[in-house]
Protein backbone atom coordinates (compact mmCIF):
# COMPACT_ATOMS: atom_id res chain seq x y z
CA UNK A 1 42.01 -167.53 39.75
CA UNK A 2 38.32 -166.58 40.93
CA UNK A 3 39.25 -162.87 40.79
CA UNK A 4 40.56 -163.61 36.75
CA UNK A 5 37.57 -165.98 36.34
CA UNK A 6 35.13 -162.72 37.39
CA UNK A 7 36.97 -159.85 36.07
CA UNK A 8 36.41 -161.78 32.19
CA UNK A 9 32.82 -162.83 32.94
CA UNK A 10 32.76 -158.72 34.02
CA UNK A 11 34.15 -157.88 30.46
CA UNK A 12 31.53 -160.24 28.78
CA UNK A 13 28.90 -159.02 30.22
CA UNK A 14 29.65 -155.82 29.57
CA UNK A 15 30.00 -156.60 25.80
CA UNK A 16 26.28 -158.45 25.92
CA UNK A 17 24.37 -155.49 27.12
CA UNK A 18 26.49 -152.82 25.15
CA UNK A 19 25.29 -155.16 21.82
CA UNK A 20 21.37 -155.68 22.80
CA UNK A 21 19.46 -153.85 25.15
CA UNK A 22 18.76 -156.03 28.94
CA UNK A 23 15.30 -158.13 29.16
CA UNK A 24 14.04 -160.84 31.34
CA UNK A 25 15.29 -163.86 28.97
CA UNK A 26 19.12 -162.27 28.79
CA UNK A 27 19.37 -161.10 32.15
CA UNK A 28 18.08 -164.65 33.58
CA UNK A 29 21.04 -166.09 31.26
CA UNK A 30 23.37 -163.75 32.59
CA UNK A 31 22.55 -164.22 35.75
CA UNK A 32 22.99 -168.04 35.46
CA UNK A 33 26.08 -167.57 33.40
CA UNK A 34 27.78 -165.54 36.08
CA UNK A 35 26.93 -168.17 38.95
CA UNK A 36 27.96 -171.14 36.81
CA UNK A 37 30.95 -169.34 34.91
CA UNK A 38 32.48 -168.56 38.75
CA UNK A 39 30.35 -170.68 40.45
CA UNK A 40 29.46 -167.64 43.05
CA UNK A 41 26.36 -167.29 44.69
CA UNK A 42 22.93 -166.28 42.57
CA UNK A 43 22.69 -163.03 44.77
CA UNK A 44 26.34 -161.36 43.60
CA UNK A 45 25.08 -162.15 40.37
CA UNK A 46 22.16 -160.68 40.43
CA UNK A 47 23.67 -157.69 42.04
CA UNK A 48 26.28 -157.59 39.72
CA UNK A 49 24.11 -157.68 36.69
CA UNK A 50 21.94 -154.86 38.39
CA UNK A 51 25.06 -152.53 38.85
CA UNK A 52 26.71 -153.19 35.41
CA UNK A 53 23.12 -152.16 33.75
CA UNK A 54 21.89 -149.60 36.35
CA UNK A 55 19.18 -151.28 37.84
CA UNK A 56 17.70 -150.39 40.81
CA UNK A 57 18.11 -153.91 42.76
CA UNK A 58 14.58 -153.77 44.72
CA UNK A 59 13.43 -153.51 40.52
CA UNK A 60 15.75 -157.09 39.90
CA UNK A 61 12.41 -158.97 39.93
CA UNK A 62 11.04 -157.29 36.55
CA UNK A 63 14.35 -159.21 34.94
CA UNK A 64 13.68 -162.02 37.00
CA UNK A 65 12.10 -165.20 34.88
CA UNK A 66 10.22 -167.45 36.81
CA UNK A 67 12.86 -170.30 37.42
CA UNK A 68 15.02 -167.42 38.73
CA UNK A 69 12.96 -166.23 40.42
CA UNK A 70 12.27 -169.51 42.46
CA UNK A 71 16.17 -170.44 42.90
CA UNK A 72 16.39 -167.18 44.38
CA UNK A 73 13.69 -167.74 46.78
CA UNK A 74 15.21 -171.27 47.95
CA UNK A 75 18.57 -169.71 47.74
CA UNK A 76 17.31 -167.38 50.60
CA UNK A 77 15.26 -169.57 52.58
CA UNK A 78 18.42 -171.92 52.93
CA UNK A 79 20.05 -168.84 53.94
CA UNK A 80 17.13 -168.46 56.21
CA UNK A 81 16.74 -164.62 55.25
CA UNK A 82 12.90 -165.91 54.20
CA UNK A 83 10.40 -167.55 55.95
CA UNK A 84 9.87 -171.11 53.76
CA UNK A 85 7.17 -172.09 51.90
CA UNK A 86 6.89 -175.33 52.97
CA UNK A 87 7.01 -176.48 49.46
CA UNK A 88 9.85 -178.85 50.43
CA UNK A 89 10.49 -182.23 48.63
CA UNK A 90 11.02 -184.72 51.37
CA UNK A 91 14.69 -186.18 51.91
């Protein structure tokens, strides 16, 4: 089921950027679509998206909007692969 879910998100995808060529606004919603679509993790998508539009990953952040951009960041301090910012609400 996650494999199907993927491989059509995959052909979508692949439809999108043949029909309009990749910026930061469609491949943020990409991005998000992927991750809610299959509801994976924000870095596969991100990879994904770089590899189906050759896109050097450490260049990702150029794509990136800002939102994105700061998901990803808590998305890899809770992975602890970052230091934090601090910029924690409290619990």
């Amino acid at each position: 089921h996650y494999l199907k879910g993927i491989l059509i998100m995959t052909n979508v995808i692949e439809a999108e950027l043949k029909s309009k060529q990749i910026n930061q606004k469609k491949f943020t919603q990409l991005v998000e679509k992927l991750v809610v679509t299959n509801g994976g993790d924000l870095m596969d998508a991100i990879l994904m998206i770089c590899e189906k539009n050759n896109i050097d990953p450490s260049d990702a952040s150029k794509y990136m909007s800002k939102p994105l951009k700061y998901k990803l960041e808590a998305y890899a301090s809770n992975l602890k692969l970052i230091q934090s910012t601090g910029n924690k609400l409290p619990i």
